[in-house]
Protein backbone atom coordinates (compact mmCIF):
# COMPACT_ATOMS: atom_id res chain seq x y z
CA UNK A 1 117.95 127.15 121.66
CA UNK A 2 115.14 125.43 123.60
CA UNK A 3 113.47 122.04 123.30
CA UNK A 4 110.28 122.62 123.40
CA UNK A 5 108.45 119.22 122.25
CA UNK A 6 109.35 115.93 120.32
CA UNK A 7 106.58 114.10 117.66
CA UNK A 8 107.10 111.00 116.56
CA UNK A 9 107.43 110.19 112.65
CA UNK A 10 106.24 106.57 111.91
CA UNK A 11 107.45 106.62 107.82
CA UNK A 12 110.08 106.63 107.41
CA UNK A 13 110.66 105.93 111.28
CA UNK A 14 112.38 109.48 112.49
CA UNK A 15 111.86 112.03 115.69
CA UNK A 16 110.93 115.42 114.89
CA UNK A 17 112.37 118.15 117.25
CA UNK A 18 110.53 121.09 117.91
CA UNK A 19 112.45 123.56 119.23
CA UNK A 20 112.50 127.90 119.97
CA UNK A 21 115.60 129.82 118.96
CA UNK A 22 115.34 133.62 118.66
CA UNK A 23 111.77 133.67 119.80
CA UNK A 24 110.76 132.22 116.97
CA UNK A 25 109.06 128.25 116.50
CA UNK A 26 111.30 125.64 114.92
CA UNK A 27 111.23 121.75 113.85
CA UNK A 28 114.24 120.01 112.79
CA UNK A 29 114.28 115.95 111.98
CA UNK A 30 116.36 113.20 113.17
CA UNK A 31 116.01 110.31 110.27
CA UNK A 32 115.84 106.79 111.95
CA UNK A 33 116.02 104.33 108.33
CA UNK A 34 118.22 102.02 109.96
CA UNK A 35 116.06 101.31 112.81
CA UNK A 36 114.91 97.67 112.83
CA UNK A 37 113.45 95.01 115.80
CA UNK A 38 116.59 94.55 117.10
CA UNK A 39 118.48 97.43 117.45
CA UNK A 40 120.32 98.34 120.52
CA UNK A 41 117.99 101.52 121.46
CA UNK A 42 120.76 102.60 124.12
CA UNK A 43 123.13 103.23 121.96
CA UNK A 44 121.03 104.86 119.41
CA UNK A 45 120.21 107.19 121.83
CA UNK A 46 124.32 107.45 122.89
CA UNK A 47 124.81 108.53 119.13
CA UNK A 48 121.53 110.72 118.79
CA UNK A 49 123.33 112.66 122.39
CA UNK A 50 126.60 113.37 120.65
CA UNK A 51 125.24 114.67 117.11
CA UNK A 52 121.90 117.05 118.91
CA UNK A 53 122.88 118.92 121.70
CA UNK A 54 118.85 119.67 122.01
CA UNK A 55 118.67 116.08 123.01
CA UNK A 56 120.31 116.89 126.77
CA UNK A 57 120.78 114.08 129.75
CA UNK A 58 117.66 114.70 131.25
CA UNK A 59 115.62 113.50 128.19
CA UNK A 60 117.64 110.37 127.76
CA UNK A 61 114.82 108.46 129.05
CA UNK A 62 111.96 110.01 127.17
CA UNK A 63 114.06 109.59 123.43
CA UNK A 64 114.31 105.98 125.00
CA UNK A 65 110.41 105.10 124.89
CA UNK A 66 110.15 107.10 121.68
CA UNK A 67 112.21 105.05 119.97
CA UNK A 68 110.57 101.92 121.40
CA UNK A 69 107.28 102.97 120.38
CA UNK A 70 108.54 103.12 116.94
CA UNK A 71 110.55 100.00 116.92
CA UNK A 72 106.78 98.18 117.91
CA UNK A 73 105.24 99.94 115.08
CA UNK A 74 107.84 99.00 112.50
CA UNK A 75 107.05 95.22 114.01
CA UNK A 76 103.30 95.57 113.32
CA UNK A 77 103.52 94.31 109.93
CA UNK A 78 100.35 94.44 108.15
CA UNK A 79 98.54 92.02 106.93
CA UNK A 80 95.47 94.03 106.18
CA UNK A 81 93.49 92.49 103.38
CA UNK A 82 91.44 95.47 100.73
CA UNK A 83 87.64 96.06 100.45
CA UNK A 84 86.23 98.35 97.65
CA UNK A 85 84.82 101.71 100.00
CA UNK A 86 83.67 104.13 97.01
CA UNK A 87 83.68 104.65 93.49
CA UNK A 88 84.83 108.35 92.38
CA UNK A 89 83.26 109.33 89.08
CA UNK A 90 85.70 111.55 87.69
CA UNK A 91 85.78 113.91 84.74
CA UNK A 92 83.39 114.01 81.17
CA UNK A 93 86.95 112.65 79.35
CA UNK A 94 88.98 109.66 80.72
CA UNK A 95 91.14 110.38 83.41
CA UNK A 96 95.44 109.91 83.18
CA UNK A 97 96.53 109.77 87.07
CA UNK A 98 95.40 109.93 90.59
CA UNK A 99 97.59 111.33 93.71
CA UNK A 100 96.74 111.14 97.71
CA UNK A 101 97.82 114.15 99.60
CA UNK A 102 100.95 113.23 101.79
CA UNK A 103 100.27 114.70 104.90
CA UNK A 104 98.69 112.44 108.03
CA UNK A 105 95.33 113.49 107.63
CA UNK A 106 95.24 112.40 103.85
CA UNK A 107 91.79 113.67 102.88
CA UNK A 108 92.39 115.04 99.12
CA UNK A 109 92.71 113.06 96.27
CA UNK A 110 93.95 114.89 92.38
CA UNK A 111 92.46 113.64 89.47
CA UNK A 112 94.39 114.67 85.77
CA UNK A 113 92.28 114.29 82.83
CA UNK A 114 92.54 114.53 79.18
CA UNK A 115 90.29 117.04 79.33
CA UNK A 116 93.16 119.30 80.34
CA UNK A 117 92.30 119.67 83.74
CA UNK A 118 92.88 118.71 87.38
CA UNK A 119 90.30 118.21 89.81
CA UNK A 120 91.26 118.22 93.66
CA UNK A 121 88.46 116.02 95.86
CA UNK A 122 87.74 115.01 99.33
CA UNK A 123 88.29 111.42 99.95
CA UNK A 124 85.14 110.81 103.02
CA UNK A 125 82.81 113.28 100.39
CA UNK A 126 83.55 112.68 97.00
CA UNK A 127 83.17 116.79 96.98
CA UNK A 128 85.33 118.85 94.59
CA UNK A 129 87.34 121.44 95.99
CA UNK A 130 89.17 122.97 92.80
CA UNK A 131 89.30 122.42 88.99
CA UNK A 132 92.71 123.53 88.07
CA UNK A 133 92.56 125.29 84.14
CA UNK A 134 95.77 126.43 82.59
CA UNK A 135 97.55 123.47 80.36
CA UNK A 136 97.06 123.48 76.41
CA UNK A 137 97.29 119.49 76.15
CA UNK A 138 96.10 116.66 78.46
CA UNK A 139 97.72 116.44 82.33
CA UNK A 140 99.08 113.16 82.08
CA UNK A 141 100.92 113.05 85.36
CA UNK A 142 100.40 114.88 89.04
CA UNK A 143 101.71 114.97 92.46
CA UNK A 144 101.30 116.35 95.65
CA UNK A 145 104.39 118.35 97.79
CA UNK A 146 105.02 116.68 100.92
CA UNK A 147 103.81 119.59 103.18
CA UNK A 148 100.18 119.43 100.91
CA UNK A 149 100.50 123.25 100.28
CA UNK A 150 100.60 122.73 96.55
CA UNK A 151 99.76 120.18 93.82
CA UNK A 152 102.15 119.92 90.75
CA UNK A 153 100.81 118.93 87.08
CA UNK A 154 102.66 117.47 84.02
CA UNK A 155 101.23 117.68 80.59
CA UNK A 156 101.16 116.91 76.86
CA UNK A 157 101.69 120.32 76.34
CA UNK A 158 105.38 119.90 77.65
CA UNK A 159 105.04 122.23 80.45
CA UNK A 160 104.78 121.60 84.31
CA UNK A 161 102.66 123.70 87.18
CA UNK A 162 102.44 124.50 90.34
CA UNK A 163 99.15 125.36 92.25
CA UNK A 164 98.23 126.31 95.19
CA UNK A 165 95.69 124.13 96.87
CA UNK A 166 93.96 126.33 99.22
CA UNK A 167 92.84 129.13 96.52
CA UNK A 168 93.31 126.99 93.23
CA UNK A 169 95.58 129.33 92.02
CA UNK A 170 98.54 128.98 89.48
CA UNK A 171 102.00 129.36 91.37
CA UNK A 172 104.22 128.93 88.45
CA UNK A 173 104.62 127.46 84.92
CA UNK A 174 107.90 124.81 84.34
CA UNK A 175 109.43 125.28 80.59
CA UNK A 176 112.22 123.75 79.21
CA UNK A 177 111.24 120.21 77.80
CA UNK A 178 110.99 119.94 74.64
CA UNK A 179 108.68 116.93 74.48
CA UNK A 180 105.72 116.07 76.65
CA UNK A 181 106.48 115.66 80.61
CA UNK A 182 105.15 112.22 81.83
CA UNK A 183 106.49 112.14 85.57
CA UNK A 184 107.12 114.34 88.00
CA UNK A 185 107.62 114.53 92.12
CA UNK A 186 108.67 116.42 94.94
CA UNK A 187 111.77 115.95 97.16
CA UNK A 188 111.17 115.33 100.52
CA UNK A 189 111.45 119.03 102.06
CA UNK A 190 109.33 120.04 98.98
CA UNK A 191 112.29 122.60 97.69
CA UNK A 192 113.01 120.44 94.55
CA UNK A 193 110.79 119.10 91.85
CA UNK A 194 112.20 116.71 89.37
CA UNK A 195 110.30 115.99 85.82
CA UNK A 196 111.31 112.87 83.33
CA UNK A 197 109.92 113.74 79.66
CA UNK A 198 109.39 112.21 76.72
CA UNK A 199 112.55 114.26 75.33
CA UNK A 200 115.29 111.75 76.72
CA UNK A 201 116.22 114.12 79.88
CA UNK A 202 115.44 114.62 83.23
CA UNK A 203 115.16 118.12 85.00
CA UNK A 204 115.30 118.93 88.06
CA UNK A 205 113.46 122.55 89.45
CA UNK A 206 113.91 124.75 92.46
CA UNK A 207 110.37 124.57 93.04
CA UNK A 208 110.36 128.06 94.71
CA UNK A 209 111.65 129.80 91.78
CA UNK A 210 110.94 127.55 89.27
CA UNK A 211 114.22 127.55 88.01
CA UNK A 212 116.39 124.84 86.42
CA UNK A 213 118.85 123.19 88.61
CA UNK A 214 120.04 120.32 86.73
CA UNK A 215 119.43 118.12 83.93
CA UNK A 216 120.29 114.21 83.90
CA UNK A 217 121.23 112.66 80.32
CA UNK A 218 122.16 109.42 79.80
CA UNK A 219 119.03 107.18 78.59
CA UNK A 220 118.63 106.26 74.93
CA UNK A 221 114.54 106.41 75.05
CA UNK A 222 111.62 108.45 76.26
CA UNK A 223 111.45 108.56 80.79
CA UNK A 224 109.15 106.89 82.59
CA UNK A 225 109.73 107.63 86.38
CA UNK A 226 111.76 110.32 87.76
CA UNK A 227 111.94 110.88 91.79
CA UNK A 228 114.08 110.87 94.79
CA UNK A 229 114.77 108.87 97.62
CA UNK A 230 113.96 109.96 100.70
CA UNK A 231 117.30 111.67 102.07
CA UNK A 232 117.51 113.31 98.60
CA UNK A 233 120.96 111.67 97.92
CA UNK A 234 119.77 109.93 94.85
CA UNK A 235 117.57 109.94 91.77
CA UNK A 236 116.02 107.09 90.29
CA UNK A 237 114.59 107.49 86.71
CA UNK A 238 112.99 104.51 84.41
CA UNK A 239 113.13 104.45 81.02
CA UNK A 240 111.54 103.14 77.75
CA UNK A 241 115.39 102.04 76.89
CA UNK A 242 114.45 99.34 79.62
CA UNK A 243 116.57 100.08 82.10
CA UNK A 244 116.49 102.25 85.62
CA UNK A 245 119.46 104.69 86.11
CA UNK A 246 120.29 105.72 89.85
CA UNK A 247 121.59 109.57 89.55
CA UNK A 248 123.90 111.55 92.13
CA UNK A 249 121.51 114.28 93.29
CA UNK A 250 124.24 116.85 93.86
CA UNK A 251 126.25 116.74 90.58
CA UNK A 252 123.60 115.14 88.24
CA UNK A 253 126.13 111.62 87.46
CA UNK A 254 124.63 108.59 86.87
CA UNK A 255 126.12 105.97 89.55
CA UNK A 256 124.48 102.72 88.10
CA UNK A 257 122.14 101.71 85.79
CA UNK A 258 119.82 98.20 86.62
CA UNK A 259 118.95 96.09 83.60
CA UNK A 260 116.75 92.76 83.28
CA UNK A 261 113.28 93.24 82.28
CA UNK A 262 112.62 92.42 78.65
CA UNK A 263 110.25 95.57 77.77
CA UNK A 264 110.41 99.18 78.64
CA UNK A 265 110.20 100.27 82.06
CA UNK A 266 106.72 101.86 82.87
CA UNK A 267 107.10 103.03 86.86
CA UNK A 268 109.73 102.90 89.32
CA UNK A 269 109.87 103.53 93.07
CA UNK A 270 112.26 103.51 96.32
CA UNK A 271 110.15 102.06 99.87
CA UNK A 272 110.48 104.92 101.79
CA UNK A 273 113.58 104.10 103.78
CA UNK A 274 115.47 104.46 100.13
CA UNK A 275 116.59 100.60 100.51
CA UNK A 276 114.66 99.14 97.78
CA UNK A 277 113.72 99.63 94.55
CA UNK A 278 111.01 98.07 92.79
CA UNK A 279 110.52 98.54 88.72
CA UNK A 280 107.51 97.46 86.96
CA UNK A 281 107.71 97.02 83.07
CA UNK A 282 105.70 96.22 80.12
CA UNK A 283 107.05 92.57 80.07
CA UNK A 284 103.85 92.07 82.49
CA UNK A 285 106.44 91.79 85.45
CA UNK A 286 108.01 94.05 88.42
CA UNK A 287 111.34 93.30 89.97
CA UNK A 288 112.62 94.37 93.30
CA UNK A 289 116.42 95.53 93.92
CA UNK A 290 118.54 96.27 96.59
CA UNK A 291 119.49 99.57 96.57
CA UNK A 292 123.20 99.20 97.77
CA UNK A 293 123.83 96.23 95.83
CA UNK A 294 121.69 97.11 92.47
CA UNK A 295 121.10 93.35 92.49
CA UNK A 296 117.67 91.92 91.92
CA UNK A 297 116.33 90.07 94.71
CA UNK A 298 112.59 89.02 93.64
CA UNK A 299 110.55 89.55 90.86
CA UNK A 300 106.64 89.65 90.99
CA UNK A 301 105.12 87.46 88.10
CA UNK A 302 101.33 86.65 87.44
CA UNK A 303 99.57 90.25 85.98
CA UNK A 304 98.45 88.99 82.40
CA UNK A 305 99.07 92.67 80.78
CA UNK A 306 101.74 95.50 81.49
CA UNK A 307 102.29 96.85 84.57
CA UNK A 308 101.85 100.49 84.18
CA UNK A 309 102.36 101.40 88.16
CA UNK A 310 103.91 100.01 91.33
CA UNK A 311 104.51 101.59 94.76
CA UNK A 312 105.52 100.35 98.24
CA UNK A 313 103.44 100.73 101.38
CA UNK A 314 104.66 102.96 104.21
CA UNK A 315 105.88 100.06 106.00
CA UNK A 316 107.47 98.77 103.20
CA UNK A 317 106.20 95.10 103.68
CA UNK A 318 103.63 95.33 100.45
CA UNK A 319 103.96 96.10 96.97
CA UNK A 320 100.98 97.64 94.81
CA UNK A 321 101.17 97.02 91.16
CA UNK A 322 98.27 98.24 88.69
CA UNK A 323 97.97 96.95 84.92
CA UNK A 324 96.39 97.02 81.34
CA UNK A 325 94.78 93.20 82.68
CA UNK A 326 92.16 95.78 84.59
CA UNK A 327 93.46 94.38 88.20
CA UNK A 328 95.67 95.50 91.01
CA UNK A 329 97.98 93.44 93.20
CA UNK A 330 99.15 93.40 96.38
CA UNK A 331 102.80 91.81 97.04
CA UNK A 332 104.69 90.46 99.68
CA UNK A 333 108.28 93.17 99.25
CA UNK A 334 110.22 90.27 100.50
CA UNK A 335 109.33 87.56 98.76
CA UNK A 336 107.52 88.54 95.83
CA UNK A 337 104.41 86.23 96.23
CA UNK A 338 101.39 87.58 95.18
CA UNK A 339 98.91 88.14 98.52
CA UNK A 340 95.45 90.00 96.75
CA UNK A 341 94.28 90.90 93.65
CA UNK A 342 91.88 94.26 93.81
CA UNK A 343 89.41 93.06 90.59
CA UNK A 344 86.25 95.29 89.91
CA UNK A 345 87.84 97.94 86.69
CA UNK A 346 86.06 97.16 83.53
CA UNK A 347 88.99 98.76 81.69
CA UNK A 348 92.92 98.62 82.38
CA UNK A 349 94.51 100.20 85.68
CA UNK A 350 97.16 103.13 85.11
CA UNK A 351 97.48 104.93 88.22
CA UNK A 352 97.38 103.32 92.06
CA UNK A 353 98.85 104.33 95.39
CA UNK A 354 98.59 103.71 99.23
CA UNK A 355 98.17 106.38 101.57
CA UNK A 356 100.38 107.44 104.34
CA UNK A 357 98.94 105.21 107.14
CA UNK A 358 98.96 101.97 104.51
CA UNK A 359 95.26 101.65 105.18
CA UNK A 360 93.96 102.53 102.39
CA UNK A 361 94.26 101.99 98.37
CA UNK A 362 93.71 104.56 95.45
CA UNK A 363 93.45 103.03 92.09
CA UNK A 364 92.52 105.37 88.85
CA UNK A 365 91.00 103.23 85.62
CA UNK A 366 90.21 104.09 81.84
CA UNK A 367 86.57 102.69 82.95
CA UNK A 368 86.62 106.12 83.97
CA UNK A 369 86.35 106.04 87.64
CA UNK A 370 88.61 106.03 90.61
CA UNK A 371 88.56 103.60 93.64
CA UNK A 372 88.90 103.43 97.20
CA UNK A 373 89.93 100.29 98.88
CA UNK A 374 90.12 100.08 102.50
């Protein structure tokens, strides 16, 4: 095996190794979610030596300023403040949900519609790409796999499907709910799908066979939120039943289950690192918890409606909630206090998201149009 390069990942903060065994071009990742302003870099790099023997003596010094570079990045908290950049006109029928492509370039935006479609667009253009056909019912939920090769959709009609973004093709058809599907995500390598339904249960898919790999029971009311955290060890899923249940990812056992809100649970999300977990719930507020404790440790009051979707920033500094009250908020993670509110929808806000860099804001409305903050 031969190193052949190193690229820095910013979110989470990791190094990717690329490296040639066989002939043949390889990348392999070294996950960083510890790293903070004040670790000892030295001795991160001591550790890094004795686990990756790619990582040899002579590039002590270069894994050094890597790491460095990212610890300055992680510092740059920012405190970047939201201007409306375009207005998307969608689809003839309102739309359900919006998703940003996940890789760095992030220039493709899905639209789901109840007109039983999904439209891929370019974010600088406004173009569309693709109009994906194929569900019976209204797509009510949508999300993109982390290498931006394919584009999952959730409908009404109780199914899930995969296509492929370059052609618009169908990949592959998800059945087994027996209710409608109104979440779904990828893992991070993209090999795993997970979908919560309105049927109780979560499922999780080999998303290269489309096969069933597990299915998590345990609430008493229709899912929410269904996804993973980013080293795939755990599941979160939210619930009508108003609570959030954390799920082993390997044997499919729930671990803990976080109550408080007064009103179902409408979204739920780690940051990226998989430390926190934020909930937002019809009771009009969203609570942060610590992911090894399962104890709240803010909660974000002052939307007059529910909150229908929240998500952290790469950086995981900044919340973004959307709700029925037609705004969307920007929070501080840490303290909960409420930094912008993104007005402008004339009707109420169900879908919103940052994009990779943290730069920019999607937020979907049943005004019927989609927005770009930057």
């Amino acid at each position: 095996m031969k190193l052949k390069s190193f690229l820095l990942r910013y979110y989470p903060p990791g190094i990717m190794l690329e490296y040639e065994k066989h002939g043949e071009l390889k990348t392999k990742s070294i996950d960083l979610l510890d790293l903070g302003p004040s670790t000892d870099v030295s001795a991160l790099v001591e550790e890094i030596q004795k686990a990756e023997p790619l990582i040899t003596a002579s590039r002590t010094e270069q894994v050094k300023l890597l790491i460095q570079r990212l610890q300055e990045k992680l510092g740059q908290h920012s405190n970047h403040t939201f201007y409306l950049f375009k207005v998307l006109k969608a689809h003839i029928l309102p739309l359900t949900n919006v998703a940003l492509n996940k890789s760095g370039s992030c220039d493709k935006i899905a639209t789901g519609s109840f007109d039983k479609t999904c439209k891929l667009w370019s974010v600088e253009t406004g173009k569309c790409y693709h109009t994906f056909r194929g569900h019976t019912a209204e797509i009510v939920c949508l999300s993109f796999n982390p290498q931006s090769t394919l584009v999952a959709t959730g409908s009404m009609d109780t199914t899930a499907k995969l296509w492929n973004i370059q052609n618009g093709e169908e990949v592959c058809t998800l059945r087994g709910h027996s209710a409608e599907i109104i979440s779904l995500s990828f893992n991070t390598s993209g090999d795993r799908i997970i979908t919560g339904s309105f049927d109780h249960t979560v499922v999780v898919w080999d998303a290269d066979t489309g096969r069933k790999v597990n299915i998590l029971i345990g609430h008493c009311a229709e899912i929410s939120s269904a996804l993973f955290n980013w080293d795939c060890s755990l599941i979160l899923t939210g619930s009508m039943d108003k609570t959030c249940m954390l799920w082993d990812a390997a044997n499919g056992k729930c671990v803990a289950t976080l109550t408080g809100h007064d009103d179902e649970i409408l979204d739920s999300c780690f940051d990226y690192t998989g430390k926190l977990i934020a909930t937002a719930s019809a009771d009009g507020t969203a609570r942060i918890f610590s992911a090894a404790t399962r104890k709240c440790i803010a909660k974000l009051e002052g939307h007059e409606g529910e909150i229908s979707k929240i998500s952290f920033n790469p950086q995981g500094n900044r919340l973004l909630t959307g709700s029925s009250d037609k705004t969307a908020r920007i929070w501080d993670a840490q303290t909960g206090q409420c930094l912008q509110v993104l007005e402008g929808h004339t009707d109420e806000i169900f879908s919103c998201t940052f994009n990779y860099k943290g730069n920019i804001v999607i937020t979907g409305s049943k005004d019927n149009t989609c927005r770009i903050w930057r």
